[in-house]
PDB file of N, CA and C in Angstrom:
ATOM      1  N   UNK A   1      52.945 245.910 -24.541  1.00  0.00           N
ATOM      2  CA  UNK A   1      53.522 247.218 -24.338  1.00  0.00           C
ATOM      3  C   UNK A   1      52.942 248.218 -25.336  1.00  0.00           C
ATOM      4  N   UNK A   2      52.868 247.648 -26.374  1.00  0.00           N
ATOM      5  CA  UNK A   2      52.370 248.820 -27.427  1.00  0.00           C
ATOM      6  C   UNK A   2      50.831 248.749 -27.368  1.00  0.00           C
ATOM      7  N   UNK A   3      50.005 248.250 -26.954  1.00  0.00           N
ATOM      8  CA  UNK A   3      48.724 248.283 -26.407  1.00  0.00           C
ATOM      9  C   UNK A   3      48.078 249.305 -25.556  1.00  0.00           C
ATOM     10  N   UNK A   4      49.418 249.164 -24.951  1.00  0.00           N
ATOM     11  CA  UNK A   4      48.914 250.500 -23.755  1.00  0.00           C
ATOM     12  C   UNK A   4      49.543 251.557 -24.002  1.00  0.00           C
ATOM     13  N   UNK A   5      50.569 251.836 -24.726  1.00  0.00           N
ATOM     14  CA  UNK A   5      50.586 253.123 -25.447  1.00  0.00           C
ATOM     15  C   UNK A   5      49.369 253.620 -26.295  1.00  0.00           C
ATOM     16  N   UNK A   6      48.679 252.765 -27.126  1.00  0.00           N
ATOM     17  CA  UNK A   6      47.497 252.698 -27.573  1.00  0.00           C
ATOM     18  C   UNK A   6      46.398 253.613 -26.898  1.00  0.00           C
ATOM     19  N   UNK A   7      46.756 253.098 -25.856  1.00  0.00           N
ATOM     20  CA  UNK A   7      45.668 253.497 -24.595  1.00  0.00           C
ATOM     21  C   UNK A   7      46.030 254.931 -24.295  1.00  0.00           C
ATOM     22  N   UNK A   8      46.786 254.898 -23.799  1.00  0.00           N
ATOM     23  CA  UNK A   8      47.783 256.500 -23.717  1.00  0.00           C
ATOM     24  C   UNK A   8      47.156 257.226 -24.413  1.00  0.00           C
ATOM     25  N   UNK A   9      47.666 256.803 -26.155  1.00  0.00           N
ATOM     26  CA  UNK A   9      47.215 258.099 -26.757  1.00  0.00           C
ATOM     27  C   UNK A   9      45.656 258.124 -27.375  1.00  0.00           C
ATOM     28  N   UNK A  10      44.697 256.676 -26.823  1.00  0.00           N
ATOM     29  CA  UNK A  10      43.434 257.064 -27.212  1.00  0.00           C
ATOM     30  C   UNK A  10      42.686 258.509 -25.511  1.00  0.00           C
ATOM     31  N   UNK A  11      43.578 257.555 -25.001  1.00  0.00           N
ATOM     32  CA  UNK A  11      43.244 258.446 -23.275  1.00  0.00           C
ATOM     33  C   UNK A  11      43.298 260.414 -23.613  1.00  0.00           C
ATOM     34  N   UNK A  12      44.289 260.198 -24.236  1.00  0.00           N
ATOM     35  CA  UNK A  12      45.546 261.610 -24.301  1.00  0.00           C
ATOM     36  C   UNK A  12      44.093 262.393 -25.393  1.00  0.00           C
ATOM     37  N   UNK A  13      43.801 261.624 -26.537  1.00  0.00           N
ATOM     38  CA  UNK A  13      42.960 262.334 -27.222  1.00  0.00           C
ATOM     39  C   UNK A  13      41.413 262.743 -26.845  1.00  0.00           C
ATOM     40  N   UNK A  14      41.013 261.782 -25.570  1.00  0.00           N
ATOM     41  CA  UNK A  14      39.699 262.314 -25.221  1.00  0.00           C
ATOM     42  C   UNK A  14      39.541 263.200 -24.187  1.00  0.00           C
ATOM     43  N   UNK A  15      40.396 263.046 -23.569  1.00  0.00           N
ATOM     44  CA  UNK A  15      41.101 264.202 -22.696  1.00  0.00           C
ATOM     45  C   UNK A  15      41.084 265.477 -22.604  1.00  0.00           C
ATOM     46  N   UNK A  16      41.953 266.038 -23.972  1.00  0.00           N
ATOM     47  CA  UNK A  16      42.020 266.990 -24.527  1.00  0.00           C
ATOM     48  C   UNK A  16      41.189 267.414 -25.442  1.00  0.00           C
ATOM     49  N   UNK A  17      40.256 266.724 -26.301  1.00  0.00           N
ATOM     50  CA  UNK A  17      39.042 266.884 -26.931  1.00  0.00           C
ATOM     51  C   UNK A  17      37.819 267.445 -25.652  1.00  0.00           C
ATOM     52  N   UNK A  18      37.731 266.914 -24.286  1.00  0.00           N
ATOM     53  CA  UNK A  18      36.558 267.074 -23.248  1.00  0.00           C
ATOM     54  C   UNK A  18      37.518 268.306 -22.799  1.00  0.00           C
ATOM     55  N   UNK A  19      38.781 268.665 -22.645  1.00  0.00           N
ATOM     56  CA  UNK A  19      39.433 270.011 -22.001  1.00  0.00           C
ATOM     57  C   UNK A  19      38.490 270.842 -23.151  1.00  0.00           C
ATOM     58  N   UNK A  20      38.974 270.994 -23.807  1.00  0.00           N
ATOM     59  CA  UNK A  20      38.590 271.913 -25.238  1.00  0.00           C
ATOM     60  C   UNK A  20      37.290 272.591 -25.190  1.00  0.00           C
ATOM     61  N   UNK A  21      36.211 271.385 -25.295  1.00  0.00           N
ATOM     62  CA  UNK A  21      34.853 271.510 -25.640  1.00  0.00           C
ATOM     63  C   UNK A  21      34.463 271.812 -24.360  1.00  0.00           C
ATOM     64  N   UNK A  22      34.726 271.930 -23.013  1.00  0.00           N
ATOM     65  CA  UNK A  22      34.210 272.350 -21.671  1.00  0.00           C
ATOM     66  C   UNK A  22      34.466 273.446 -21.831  1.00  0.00           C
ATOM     67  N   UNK A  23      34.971 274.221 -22.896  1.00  0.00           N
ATOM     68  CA  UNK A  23      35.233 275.762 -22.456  1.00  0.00           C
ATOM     69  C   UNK A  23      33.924 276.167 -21.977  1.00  0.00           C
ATOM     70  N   UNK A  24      34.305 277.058 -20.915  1.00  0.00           N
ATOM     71  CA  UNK A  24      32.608 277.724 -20.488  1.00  0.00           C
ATOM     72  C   UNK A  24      32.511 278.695 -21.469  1.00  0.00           C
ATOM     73  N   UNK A  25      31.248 279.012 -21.765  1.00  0.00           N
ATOM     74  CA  UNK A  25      30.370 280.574 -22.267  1.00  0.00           C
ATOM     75  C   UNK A  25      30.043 281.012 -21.444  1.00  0.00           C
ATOM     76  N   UNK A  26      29.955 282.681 -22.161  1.00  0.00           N
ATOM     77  CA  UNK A  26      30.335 283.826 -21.616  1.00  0.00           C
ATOM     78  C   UNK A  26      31.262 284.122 -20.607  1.00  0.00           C
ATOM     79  N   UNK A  27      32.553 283.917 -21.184  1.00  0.00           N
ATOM     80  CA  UNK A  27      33.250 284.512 -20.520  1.00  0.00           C
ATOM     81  C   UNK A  27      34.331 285.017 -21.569  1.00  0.00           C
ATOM     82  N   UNK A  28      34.762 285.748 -20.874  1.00  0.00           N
ATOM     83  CA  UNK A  28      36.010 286.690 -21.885  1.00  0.00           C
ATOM     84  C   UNK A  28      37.096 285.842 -22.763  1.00  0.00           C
ATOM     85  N   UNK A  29      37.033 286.263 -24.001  1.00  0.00           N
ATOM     86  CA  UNK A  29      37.880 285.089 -24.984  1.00  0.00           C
ATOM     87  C   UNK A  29      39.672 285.150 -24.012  1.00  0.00           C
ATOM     88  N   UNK A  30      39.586 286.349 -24.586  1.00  0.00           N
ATOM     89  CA  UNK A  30      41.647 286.241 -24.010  1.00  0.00           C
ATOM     90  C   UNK A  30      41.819 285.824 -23.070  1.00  0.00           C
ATOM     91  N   UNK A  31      40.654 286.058 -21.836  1.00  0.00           N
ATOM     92  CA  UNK A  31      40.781 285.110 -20.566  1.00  0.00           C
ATOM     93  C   UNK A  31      41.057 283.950 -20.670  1.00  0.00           C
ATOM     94  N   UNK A  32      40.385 283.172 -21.321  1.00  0.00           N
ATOM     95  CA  UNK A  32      39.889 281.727 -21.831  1.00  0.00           C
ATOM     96  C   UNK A  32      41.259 281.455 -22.296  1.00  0.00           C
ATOM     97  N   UNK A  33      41.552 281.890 -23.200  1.00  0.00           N
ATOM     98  CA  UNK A  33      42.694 281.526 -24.379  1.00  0.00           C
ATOM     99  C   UNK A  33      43.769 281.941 -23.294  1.00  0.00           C
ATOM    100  N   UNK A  34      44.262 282.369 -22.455  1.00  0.00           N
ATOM    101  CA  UNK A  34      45.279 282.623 -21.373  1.00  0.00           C
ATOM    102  C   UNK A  34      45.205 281.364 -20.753  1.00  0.00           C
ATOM    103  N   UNK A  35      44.172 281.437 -20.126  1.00  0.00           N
ATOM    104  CA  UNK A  35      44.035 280.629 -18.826  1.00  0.00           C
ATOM    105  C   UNK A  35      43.981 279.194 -19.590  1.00  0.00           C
ATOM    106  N   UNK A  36      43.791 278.346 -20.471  1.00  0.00           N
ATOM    107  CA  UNK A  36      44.241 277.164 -21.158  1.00  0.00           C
ATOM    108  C   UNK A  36      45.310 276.872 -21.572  1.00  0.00           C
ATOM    109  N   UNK A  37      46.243 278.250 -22.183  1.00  0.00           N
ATOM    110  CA  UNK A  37      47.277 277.813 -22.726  1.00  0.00           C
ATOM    111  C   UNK A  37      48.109 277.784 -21.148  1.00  0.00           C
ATOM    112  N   UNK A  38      47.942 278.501 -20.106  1.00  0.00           N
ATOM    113  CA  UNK A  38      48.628 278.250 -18.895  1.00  0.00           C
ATOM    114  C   UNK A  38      48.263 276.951 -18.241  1.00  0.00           C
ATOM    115  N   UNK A  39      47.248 276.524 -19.031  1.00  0.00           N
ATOM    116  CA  UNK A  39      46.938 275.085 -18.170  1.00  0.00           C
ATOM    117  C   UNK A  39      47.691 273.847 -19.193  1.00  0.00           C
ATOM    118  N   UNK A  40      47.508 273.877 -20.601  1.00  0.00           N
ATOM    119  CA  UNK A  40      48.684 273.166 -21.371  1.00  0.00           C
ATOM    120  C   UNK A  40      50.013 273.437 -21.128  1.00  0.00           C
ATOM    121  N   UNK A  41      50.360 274.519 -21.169  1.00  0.00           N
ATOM    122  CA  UNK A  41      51.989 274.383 -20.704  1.00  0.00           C
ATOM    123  C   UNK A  41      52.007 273.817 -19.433  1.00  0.00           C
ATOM    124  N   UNK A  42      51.672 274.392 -18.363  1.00  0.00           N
ATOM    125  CA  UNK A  42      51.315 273.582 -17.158  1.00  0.00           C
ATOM    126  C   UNK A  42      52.060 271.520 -17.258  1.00  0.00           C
ATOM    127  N   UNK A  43      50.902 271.632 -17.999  1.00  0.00           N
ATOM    128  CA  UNK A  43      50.508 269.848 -18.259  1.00  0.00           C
ATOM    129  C   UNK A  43      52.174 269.986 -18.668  1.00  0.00           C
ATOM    130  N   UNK A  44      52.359 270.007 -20.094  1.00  0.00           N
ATOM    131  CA  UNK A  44      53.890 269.858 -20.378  1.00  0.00           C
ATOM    132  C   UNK A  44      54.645 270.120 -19.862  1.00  0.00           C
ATOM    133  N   UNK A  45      55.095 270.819 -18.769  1.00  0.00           N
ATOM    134  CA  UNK A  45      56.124 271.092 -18.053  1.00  0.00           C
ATOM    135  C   UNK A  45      55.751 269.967 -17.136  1.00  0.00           C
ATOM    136  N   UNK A  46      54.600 269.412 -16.424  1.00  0.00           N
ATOM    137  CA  UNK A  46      54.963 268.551 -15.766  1.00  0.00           C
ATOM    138  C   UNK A  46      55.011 267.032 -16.133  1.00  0.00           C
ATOM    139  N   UNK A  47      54.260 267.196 -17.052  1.00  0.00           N
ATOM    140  CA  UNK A  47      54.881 265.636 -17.857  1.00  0.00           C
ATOM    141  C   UNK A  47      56.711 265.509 -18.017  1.00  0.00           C
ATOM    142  N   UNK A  48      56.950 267.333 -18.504  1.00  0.00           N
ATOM    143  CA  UNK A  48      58.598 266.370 -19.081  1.00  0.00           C
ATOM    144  C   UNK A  48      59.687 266.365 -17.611  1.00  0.00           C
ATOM    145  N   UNK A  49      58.531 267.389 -16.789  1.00  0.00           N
ATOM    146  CA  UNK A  49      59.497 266.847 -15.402  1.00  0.00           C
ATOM    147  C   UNK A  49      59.489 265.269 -14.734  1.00  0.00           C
ATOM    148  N   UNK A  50      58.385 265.023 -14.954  1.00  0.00           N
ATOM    149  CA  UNK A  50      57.712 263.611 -14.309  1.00  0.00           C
ATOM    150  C   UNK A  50      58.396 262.186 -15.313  1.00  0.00           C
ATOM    151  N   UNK A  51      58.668 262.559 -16.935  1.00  0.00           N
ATOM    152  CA  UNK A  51      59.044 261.739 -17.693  1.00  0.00           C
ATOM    153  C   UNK A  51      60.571 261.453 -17.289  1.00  0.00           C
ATOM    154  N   UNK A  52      61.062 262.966 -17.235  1.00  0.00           N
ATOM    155  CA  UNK A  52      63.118 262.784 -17.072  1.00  0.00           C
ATOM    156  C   UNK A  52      63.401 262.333 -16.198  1.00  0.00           C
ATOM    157  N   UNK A  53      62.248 262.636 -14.356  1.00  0.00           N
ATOM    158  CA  UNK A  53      63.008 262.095 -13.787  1.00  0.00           C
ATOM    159  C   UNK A  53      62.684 260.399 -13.412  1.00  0.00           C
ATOM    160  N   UNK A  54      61.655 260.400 -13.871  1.00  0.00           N
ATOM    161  CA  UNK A  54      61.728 258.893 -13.643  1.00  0.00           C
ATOM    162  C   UNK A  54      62.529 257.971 -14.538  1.00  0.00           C
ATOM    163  N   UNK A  55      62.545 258.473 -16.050  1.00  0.00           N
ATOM    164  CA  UNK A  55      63.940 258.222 -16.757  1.00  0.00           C
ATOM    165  C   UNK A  55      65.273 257.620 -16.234  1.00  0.00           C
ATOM    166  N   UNK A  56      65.313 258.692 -15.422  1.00  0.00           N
ATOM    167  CA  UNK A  56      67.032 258.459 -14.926  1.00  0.00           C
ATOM    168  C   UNK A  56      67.475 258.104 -13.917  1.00  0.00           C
ATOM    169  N   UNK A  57      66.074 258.027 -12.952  1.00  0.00           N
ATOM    170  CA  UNK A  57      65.871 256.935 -12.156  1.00  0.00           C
ATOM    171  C   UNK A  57      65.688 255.207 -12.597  1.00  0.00           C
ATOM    172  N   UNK A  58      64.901 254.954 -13.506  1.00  0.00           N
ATOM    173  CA  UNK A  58      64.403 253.463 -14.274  1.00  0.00           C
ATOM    174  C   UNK A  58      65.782 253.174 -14.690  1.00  0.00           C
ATOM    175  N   UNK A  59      67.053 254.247 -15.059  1.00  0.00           N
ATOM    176  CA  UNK A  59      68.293 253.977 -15.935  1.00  0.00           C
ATOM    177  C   UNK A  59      69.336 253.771 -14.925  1.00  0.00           C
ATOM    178  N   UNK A  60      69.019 253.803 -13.655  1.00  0.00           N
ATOM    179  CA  UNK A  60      69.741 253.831 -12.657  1.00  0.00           C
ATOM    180  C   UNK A  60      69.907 252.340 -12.224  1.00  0.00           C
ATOM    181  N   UNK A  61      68.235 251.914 -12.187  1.00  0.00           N
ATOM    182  CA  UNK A  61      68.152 250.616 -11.326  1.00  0.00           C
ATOM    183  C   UNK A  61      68.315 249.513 -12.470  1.00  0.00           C
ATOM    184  N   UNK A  62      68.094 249.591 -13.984  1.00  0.00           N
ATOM    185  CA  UNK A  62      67.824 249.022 -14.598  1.00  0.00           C
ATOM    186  C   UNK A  62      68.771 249.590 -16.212  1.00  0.00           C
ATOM    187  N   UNK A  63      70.537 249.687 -16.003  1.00  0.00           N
ATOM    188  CA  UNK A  63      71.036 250.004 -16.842  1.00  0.00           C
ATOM    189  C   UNK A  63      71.267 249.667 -18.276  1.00  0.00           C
ATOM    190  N   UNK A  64      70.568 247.797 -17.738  1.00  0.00           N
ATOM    191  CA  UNK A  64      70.588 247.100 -19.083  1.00  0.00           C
ATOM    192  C   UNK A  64      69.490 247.155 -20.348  1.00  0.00           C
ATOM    193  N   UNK A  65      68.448 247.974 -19.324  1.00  0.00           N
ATOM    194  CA  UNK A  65      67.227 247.890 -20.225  1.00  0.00           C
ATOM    195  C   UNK A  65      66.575 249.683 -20.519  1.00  0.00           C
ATOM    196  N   UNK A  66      67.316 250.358 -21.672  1.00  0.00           N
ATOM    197  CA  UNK A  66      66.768 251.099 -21.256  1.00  0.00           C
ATOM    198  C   UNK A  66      65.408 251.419 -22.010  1.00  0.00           C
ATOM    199  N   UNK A  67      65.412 250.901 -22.884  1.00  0.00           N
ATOM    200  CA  UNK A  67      63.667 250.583 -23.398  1.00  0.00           C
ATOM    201  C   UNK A  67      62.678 250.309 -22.873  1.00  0.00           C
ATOM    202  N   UNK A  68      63.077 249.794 -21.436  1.00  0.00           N
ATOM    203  CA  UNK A  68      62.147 249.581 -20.565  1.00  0.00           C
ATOM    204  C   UNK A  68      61.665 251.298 -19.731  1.00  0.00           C
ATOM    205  N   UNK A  69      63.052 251.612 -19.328  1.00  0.00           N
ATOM    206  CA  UNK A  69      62.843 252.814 -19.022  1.00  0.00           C
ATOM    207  C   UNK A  69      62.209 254.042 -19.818  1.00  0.00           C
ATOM    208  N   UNK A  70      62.390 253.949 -21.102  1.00  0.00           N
ATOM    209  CA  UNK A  70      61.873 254.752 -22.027  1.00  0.00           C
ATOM    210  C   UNK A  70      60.671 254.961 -21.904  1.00  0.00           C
ATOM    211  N   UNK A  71      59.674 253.672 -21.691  1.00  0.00           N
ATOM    212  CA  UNK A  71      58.459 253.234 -21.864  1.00  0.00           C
ATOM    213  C   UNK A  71      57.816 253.401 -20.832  1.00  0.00           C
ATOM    214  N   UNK A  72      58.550 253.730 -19.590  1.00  0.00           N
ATOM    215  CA  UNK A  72      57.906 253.790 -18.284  1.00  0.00           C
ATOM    216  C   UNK A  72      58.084 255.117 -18.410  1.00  0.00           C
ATOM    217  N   UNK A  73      58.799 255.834 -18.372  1.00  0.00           N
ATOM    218  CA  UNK A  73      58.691 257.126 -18.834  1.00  0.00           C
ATOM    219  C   UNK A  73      58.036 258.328 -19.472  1.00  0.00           C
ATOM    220  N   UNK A  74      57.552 257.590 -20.667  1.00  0.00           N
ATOM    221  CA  UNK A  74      56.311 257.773 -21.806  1.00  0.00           C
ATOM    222  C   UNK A  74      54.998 257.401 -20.843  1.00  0.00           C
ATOM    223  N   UNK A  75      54.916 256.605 -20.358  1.00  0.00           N
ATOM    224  CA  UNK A  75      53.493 256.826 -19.611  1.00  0.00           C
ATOM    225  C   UNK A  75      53.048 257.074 -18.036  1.00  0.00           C
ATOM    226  N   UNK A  76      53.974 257.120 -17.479  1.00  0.00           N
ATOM    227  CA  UNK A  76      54.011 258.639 -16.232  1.00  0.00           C
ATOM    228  C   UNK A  76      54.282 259.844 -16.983  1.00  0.00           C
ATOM    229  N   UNK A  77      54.827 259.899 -18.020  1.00  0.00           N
ATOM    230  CA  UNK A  77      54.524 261.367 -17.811  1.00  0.00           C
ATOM    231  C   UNK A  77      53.128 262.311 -18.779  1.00  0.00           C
ATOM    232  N   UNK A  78      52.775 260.605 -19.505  1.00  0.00           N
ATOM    233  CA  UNK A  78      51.510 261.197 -20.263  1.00  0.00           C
ATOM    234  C   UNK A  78      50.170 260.943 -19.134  1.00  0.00           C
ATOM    235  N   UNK A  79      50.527 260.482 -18.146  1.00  0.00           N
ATOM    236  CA  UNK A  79      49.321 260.151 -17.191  1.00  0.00           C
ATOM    237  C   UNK A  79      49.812 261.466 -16.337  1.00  0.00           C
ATOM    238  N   UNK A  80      50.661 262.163 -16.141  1.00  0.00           N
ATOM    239  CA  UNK A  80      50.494 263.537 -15.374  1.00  0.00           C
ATOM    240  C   UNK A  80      50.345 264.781 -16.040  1.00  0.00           C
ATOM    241  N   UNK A  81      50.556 264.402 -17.691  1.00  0.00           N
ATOM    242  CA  UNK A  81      49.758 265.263 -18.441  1.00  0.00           C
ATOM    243  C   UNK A  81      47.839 265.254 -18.386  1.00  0.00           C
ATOM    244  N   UNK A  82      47.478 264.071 -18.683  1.00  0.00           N
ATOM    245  CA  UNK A  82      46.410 263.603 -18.168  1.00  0.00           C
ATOM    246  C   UNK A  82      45.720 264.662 -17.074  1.00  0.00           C
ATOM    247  N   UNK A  83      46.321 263.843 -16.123  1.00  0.00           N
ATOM    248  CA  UNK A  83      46.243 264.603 -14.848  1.00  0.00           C
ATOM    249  C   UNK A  83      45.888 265.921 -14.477  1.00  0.00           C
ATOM    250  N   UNK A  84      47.062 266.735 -15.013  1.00  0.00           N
ATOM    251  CA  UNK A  84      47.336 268.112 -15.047  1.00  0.00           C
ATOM    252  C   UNK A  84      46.204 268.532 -16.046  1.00  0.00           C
ATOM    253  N   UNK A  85      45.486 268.287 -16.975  1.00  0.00           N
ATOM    254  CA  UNK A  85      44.724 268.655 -17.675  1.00  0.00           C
ATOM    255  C   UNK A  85      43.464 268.626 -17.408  1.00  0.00           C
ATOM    256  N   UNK A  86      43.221 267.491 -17.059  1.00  0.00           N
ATOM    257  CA  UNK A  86      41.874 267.248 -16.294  1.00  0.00           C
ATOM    258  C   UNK A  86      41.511 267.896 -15.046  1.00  0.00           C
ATOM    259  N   UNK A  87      42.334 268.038 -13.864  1.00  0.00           N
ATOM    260  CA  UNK A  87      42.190 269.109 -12.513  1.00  0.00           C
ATOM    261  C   UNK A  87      42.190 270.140 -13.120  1.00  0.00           C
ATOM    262  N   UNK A  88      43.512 270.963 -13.925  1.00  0.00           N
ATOM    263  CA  UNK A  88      42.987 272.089 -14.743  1.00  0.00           C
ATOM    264  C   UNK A  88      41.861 272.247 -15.450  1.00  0.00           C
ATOM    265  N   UNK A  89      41.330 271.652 -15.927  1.00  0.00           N
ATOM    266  CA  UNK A  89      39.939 272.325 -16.316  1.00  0.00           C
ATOM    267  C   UNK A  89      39.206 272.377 -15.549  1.00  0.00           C
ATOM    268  N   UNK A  90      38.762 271.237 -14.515  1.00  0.00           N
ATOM    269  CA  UNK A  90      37.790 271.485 -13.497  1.00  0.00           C
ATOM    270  C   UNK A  90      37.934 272.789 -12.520  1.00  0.00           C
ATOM    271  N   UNK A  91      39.635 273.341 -12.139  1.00  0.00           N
ATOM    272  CA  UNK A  91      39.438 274.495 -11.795  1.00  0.00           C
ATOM    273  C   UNK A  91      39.596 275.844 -12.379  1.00  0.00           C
ATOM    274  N   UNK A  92      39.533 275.702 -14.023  1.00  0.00           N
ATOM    275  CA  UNK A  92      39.122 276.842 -14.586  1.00  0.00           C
ATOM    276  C   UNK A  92      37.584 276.603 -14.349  1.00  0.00           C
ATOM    277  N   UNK A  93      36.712 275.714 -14.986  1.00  0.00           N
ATOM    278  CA  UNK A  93      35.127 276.094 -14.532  1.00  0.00           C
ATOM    279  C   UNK A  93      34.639 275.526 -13.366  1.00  0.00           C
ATOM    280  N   UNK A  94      35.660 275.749 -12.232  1.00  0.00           N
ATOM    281  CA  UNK A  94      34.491 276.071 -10.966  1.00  0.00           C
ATOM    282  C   UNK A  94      35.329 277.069  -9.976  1.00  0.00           C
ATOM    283  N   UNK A  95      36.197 277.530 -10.351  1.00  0.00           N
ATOM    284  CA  UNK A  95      37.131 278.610  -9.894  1.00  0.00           C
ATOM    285  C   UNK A  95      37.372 280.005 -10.445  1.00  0.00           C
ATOM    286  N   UNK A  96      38.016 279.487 -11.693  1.00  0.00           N
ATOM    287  CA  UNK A  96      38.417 280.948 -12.190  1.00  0.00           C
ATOM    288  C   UNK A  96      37.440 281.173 -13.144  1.00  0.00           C
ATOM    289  N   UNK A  97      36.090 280.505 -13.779  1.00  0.00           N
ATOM    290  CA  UNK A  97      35.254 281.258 -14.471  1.00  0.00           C
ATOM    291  C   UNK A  97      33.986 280.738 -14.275  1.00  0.00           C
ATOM    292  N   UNK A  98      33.746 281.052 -12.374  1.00  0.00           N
ATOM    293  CA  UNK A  98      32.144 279.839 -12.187  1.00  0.00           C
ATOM    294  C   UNK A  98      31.286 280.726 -12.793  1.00  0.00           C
ATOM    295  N   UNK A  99      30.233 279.932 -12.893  1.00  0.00           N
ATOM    296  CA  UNK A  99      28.998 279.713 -13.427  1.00  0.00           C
ATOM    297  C   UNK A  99      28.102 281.506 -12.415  1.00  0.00           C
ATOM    298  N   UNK A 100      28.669 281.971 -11.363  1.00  0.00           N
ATOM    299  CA  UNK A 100      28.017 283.331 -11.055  1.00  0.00           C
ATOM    300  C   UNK A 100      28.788 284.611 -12.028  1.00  0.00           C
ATOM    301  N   UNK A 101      30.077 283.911 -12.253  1.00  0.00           N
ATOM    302  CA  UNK A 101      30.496 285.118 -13.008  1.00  0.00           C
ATOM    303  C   UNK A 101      30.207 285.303 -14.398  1.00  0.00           C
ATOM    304  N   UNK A 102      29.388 284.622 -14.718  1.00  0.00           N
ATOM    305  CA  UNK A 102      29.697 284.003 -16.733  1.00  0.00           C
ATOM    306  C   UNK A 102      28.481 285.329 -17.152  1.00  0.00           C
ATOM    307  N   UNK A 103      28.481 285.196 -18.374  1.00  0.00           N
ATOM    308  CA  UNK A 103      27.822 285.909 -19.056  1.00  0.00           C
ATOM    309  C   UNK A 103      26.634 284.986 -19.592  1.00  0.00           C
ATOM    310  N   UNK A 104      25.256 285.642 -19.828  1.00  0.00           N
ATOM    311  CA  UNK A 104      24.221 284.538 -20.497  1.00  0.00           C
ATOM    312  C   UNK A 104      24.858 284.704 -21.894  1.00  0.00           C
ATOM    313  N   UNK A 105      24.966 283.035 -22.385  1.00  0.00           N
ATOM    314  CA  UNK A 105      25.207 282.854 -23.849  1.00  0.00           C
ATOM    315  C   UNK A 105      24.805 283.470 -24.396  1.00  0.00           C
ATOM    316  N   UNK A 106      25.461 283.975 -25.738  1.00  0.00           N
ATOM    317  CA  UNK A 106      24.008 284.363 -26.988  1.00  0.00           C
ATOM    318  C   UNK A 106      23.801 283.796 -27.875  1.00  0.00           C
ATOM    319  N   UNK A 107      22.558 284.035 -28.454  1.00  0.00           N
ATOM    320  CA  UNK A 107      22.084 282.648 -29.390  1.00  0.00           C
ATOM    321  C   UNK A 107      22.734 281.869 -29.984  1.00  0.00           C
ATOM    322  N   UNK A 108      23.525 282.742 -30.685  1.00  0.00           N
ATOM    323  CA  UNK A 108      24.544 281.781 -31.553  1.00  0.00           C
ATOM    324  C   UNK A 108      25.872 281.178 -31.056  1.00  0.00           C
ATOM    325  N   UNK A 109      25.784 281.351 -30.345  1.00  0.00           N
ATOM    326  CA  UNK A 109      26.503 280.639 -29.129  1.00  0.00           C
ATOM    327  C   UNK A 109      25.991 279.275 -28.566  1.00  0.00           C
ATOM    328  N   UNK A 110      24.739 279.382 -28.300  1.00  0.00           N
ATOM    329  CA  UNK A 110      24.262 278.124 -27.944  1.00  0.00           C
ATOM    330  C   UNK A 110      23.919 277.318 -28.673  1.00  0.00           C
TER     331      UNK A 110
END
């Protein structure tokens, strides 16, 4: 069990390290910095929807164990954080900031 939490949060950290570093260039900072933090909250709102309710569902069928439920909990809802993070970025750079709209880098940029 604690193995694959392991996993979780080595998953959770490369994740969000490849969200990060995909930012595209040239494109408008506040855009950028909008449109990510709407894609992290995003992610968190649906992780802690995806975590509670399966919560209290797992506590339903399984009243005696709820450590079990805890744990199932913790990783649906870090795998729809996951989720939510990873589709979000792919449609910030091929949607909301493709590659016709961008600006050419500048040097120090690249």
């Amino acid at each position: 069990m604690h193995f694959m939490l392991l996993i979780l949060a080595f998953l959770l950290g490369i994740v969000i390290w490849g969200f990060f570093h995909g930012n595209p260039a040239g494109v408008p900072r506040r855009r950028l910095l909008a449109c990510n933090a709407g894609i992290v909250a995003l992610a968190v709102a649906a992780a802690g929807l995806v975590g509670s309710v399966l919560y209290g569902h797992a506590l339903q069928v399984k009243a005696d164990e709820p450590g079990l439920a805890t744990y199932l909990a913790i990783m649906a809802s870090g795998t729809a954080f996951l989720f939510v993070v990873t589709l979000g970025g792919m449609v910030r750079n091929l949607f909301v900031f493709p590659i016709s709209r961008r600006n050419a880098p500048r040097q120090e940029d690249a």
